[in-house]
Every structure is written in C-alpha cells, then in structure tokens.
PDB file of N, CA and C in Angstrom:
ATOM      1  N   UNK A   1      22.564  13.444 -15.063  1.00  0.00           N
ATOM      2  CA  UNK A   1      21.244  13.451 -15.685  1.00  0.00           C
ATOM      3  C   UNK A   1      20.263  12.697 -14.805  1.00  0.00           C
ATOM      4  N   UNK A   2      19.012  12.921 -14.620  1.00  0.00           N
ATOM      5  CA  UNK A   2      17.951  12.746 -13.571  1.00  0.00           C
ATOM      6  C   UNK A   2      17.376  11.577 -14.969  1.00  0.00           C
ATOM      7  N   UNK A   3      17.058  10.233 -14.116  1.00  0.00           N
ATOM      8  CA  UNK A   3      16.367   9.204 -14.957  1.00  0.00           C
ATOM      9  C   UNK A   3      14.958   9.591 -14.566  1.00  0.00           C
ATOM     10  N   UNK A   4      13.992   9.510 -15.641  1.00  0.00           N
ATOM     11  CA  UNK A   4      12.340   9.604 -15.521  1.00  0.00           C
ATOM     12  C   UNK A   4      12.013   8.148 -15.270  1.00  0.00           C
ATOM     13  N   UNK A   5      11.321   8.757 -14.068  1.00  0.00           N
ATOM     14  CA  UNK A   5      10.299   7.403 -13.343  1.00  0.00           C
ATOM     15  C   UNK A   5       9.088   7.364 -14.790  1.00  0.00           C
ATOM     16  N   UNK A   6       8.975   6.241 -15.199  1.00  0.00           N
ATOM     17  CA  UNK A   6       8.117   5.634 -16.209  1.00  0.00           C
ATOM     18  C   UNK A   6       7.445   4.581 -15.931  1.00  0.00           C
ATOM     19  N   UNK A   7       6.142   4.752 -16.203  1.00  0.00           N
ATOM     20  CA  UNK A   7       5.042   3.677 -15.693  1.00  0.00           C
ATOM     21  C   UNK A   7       4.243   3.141 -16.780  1.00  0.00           C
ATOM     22  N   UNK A   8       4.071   1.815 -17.144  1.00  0.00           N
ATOM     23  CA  UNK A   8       3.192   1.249 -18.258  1.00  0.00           C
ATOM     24  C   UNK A   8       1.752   1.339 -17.892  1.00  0.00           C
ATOM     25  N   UNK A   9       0.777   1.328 -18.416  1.00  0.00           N
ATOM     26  CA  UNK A   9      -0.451   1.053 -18.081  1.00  0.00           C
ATOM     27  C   UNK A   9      -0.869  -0.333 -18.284  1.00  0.00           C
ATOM     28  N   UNK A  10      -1.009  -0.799 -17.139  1.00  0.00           N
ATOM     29  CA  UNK A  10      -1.525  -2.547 -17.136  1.00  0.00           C
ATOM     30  C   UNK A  10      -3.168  -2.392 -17.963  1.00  0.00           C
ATOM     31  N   UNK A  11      -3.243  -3.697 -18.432  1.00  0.00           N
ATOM     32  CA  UNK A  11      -4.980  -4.040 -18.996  1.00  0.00           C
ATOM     33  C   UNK A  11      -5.695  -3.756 -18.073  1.00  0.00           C
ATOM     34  N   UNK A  12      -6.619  -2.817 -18.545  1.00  0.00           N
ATOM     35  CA  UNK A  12      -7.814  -2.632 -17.698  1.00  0.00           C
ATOM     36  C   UNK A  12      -7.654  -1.844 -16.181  1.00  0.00           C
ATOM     37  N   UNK A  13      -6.378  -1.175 -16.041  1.00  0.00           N
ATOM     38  CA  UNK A  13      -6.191  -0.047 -15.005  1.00  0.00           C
ATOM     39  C   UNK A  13      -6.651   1.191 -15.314  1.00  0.00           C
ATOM     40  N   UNK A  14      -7.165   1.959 -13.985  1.00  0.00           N
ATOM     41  CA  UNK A  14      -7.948   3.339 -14.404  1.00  0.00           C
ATOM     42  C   UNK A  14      -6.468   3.953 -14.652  1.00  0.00           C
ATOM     43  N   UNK A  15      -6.934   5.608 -14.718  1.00  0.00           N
ATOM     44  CA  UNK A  15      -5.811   6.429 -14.859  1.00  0.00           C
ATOM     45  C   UNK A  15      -5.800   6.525 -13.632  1.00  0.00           C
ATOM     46  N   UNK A  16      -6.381   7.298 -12.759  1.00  0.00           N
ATOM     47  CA  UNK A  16      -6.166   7.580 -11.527  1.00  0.00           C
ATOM     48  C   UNK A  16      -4.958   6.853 -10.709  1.00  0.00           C
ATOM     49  N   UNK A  17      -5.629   5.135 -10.870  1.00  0.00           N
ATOM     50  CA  UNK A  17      -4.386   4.157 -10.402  1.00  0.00           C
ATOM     51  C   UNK A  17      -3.415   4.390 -10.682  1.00  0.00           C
ATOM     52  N   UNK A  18      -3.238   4.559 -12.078  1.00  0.00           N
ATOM     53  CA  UNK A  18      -1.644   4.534 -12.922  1.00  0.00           C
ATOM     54  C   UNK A  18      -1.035   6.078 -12.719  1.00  0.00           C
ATOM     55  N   UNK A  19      -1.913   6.611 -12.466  1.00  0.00           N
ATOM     56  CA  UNK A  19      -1.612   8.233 -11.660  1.00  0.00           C
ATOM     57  C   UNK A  19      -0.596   7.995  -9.872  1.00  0.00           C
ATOM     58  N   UNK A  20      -1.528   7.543  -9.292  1.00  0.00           N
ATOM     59  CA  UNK A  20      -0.925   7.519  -8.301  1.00  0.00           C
ATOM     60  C   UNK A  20       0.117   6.367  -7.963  1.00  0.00           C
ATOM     61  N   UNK A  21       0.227   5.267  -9.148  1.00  0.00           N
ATOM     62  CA  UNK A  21       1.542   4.327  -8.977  1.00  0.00           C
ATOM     63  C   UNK A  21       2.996   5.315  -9.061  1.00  0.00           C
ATOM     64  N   UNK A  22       2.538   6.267 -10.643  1.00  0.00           N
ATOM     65  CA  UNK A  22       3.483   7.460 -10.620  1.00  0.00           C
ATOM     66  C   UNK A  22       4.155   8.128  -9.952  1.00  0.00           C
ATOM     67  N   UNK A  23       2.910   8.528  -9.006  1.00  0.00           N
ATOM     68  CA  UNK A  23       3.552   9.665  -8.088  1.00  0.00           C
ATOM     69  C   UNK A  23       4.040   8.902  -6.487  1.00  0.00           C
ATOM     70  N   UNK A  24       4.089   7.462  -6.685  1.00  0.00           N
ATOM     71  CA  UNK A  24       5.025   6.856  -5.938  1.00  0.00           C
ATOM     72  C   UNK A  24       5.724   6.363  -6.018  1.00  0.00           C
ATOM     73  N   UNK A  25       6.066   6.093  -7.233  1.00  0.00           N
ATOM     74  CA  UNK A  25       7.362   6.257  -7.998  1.00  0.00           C
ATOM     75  C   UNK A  25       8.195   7.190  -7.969  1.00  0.00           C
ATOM     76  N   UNK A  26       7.894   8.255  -8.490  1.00  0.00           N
ATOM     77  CA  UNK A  26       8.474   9.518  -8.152  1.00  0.00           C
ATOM     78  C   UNK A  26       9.154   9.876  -6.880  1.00  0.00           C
ATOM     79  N   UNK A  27       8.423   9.499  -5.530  1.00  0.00           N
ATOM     80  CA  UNK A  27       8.393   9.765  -4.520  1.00  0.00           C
ATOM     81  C   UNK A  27       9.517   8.859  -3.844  1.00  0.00           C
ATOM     82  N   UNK A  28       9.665   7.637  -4.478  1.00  0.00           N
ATOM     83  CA  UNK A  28      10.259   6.640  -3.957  1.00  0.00           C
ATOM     84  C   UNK A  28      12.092   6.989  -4.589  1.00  0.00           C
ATOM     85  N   UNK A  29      11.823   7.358  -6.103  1.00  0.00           N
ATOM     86  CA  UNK A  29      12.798   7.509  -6.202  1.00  0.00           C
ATOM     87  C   UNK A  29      13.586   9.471  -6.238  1.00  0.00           C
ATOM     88  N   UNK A  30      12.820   9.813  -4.982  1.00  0.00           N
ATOM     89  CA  UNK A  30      13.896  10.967  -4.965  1.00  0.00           C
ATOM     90  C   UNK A  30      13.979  12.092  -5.904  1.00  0.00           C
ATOM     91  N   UNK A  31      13.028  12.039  -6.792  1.00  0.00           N
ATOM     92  CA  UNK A  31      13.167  12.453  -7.890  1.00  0.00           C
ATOM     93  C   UNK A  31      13.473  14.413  -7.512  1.00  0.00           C
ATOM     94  N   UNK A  32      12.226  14.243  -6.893  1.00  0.00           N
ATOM     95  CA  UNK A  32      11.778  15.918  -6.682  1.00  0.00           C
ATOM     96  C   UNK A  32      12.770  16.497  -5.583  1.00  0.00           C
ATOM     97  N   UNK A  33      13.318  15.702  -5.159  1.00  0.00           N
ATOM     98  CA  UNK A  33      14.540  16.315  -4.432  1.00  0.00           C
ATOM     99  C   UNK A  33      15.853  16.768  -4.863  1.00  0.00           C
ATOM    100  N   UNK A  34      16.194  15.704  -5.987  1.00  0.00           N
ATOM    101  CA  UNK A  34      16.764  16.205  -6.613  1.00  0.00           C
ATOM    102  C   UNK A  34      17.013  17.222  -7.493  1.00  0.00           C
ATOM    103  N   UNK A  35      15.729  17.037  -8.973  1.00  0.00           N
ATOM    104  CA  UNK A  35      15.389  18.454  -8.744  1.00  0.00           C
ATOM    105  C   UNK A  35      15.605  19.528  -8.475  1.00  0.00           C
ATOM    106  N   UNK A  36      15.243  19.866  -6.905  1.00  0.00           N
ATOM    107  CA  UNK A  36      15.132  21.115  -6.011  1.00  0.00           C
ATOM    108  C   UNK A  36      16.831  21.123  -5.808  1.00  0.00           C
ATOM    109  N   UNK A  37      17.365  20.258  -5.770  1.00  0.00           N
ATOM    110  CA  UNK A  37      18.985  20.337  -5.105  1.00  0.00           C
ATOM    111  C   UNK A  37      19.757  21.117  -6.395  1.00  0.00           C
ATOM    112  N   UNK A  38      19.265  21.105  -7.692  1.00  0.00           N
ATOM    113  CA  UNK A  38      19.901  21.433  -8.627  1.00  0.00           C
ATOM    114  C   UNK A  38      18.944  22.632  -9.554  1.00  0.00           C
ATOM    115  N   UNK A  39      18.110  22.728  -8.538  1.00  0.00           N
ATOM    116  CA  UNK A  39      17.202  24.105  -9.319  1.00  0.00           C
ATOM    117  C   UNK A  39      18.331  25.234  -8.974  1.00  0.00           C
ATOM    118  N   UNK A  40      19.066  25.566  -8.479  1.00  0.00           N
ATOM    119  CA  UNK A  40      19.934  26.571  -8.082  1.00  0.00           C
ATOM    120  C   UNK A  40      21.400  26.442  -7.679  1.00  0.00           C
ATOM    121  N   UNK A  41      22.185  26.844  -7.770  1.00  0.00           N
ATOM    122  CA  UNK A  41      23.572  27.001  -7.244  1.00  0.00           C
ATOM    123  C   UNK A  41      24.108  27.340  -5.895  1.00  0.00           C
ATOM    124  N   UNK A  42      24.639  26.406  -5.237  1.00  0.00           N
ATOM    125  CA  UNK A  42      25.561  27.044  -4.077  1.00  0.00           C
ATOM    126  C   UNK A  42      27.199  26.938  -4.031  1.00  0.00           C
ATOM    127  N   UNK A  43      27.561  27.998  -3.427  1.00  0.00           N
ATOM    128  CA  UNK A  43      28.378  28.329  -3.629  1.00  0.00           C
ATOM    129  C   UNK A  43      29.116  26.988  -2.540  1.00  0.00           C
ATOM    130  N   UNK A  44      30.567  26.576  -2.615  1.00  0.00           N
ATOM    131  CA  UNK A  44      30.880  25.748  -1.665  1.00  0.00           C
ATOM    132  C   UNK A  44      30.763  26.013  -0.200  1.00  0.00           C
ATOM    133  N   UNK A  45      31.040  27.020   0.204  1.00  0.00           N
ATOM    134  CA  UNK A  45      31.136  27.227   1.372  1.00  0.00           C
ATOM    135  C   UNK A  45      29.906  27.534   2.069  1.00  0.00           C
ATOM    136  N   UNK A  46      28.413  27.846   1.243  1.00  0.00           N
ATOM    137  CA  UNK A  46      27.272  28.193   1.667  1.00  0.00           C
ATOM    138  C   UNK A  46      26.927  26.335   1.812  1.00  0.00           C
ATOM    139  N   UNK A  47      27.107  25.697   0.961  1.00  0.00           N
ATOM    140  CA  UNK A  47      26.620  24.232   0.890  1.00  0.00           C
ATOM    141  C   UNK A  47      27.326  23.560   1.729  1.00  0.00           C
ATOM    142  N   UNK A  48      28.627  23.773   2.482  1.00  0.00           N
ATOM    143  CA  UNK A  48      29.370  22.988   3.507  1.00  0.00           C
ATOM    144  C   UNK A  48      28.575  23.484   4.755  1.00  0.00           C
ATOM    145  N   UNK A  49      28.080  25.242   4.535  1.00  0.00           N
ATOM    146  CA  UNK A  49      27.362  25.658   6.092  1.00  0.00           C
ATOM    147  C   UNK A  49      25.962  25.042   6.478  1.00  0.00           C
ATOM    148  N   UNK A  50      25.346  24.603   5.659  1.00  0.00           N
ATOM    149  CA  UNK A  50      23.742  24.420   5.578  1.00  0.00           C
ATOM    150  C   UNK A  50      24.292  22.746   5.656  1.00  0.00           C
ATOM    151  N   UNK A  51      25.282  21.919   5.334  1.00  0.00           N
ATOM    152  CA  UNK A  51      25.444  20.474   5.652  1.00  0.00           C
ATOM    153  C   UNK A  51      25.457  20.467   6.801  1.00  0.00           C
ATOM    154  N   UNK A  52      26.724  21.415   8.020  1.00  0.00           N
ATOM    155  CA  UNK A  52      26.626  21.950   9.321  1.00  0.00           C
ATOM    156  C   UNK A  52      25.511  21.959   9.637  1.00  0.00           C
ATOM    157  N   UNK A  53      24.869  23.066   9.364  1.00  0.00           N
ATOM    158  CA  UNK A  53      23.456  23.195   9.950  1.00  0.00           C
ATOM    159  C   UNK A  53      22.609  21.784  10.179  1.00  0.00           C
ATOM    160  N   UNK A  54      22.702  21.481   9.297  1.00  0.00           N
ATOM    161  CA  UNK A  54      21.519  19.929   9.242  1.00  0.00           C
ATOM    162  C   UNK A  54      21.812  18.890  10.188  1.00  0.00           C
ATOM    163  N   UNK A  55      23.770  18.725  10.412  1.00  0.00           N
ATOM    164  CA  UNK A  55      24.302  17.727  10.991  1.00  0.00           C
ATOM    165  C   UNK A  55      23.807  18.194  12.777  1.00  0.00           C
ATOM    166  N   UNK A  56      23.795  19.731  13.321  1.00  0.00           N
ATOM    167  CA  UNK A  56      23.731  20.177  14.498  1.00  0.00           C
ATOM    168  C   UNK A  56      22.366  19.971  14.639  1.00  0.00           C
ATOM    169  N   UNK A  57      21.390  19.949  13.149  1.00  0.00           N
ATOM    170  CA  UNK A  57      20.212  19.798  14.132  1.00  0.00           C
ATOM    171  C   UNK A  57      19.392  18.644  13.939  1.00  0.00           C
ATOM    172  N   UNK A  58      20.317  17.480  13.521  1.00  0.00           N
ATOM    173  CA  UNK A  58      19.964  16.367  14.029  1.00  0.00           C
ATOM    174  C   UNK A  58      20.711  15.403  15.124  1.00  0.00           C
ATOM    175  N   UNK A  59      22.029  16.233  15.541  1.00  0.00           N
ATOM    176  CA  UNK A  59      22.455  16.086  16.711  1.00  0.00           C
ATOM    177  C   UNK A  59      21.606  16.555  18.011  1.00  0.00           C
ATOM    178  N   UNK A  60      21.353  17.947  17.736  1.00  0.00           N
ATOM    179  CA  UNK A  60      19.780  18.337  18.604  1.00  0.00           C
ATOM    180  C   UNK A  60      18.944  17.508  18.740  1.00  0.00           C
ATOM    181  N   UNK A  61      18.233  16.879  17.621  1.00  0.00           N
ATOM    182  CA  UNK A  61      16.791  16.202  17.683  1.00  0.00           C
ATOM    183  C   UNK A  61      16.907  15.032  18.544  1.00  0.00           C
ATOM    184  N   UNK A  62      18.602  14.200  18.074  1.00  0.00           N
ATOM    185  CA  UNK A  62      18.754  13.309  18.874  1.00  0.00           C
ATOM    186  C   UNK A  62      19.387  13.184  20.458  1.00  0.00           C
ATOM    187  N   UNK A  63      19.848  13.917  21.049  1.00  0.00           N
ATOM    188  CA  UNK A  63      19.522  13.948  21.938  1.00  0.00           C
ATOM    189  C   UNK A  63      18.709  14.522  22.725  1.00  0.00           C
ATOM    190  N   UNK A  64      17.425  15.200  22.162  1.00  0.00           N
ATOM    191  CA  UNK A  64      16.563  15.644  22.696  1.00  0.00           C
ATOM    192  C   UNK A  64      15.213  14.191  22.624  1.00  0.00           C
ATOM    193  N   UNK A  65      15.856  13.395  21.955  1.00  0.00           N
ATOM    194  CA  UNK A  65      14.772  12.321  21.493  1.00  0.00           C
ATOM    195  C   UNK A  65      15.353  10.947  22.823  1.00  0.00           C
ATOM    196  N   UNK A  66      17.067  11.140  22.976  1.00  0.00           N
ATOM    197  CA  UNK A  66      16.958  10.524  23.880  1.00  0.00           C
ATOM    198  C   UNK A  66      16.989  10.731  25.663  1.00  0.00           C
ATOM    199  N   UNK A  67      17.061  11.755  25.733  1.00  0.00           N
ATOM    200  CA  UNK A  67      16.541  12.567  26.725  1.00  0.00           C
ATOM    201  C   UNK A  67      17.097  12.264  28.226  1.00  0.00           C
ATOM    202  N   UNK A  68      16.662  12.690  29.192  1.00  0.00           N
ATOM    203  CA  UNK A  68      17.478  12.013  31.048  1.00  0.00           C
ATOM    204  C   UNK A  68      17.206  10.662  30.599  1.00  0.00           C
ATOM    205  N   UNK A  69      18.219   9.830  31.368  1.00  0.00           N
ATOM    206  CA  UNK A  69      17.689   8.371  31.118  1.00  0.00           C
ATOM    207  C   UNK A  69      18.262   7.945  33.129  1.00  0.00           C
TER     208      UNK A  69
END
C-alpha cells in the first residue's frame, strides 16, 4: 500500500505555499514513481530485461562519463 504524503496548513500560510510544500513532498517521497511502477503489469522476464537494459546503460553513461584518462 502507497502511504499519502500529507501536509498541515501552518497559521497564516497561502495555499500556493502549502501547494508547493506538497508537491515536494510528493516528489521527495517517490510517490509518482511508484505509482507508474504499479500502474501496469510485467511479466518476469520482460521486468528482468528492462532491469538489463537500465544496468547496460548506465554502464554506458559511465564510462562514457569517465572517458581516455
């Protein structure tokens, strides 16, 4: 179960403020990622290939980040 980020309104804060404490809250805790990770189903072997995928292309990034030395 996904916990809701919940925000009080302090004395005398606009909404806007207490708007955007929210949505860094939200942001901080992952929320919308999660979410998205569980808006749909993968099958195991599609979700082990796309972990692959991610691991090769941040093996890419990093040695392209550390480059001839």
């Amino acid at each position: 179960m996904i916990d809701l980020a919940e925000i009080r309104l302090q004395e005398g804060e606009s909404l806007e403020n207490a708007l955007r404490r929210f949505k860094r809250k939200v942001q901080q805790e992952d929320i919308i990622k999660e979410v998205k990770r569980h808006s749909f189903y993968l099958k195991p072997g599609e979700k082990m290939r796309l972990k692959q995928a991610l691991a090769r292309k941040r093996n890419r990034k990093k040695v392209r980040r550390e480059g001839p030395e």
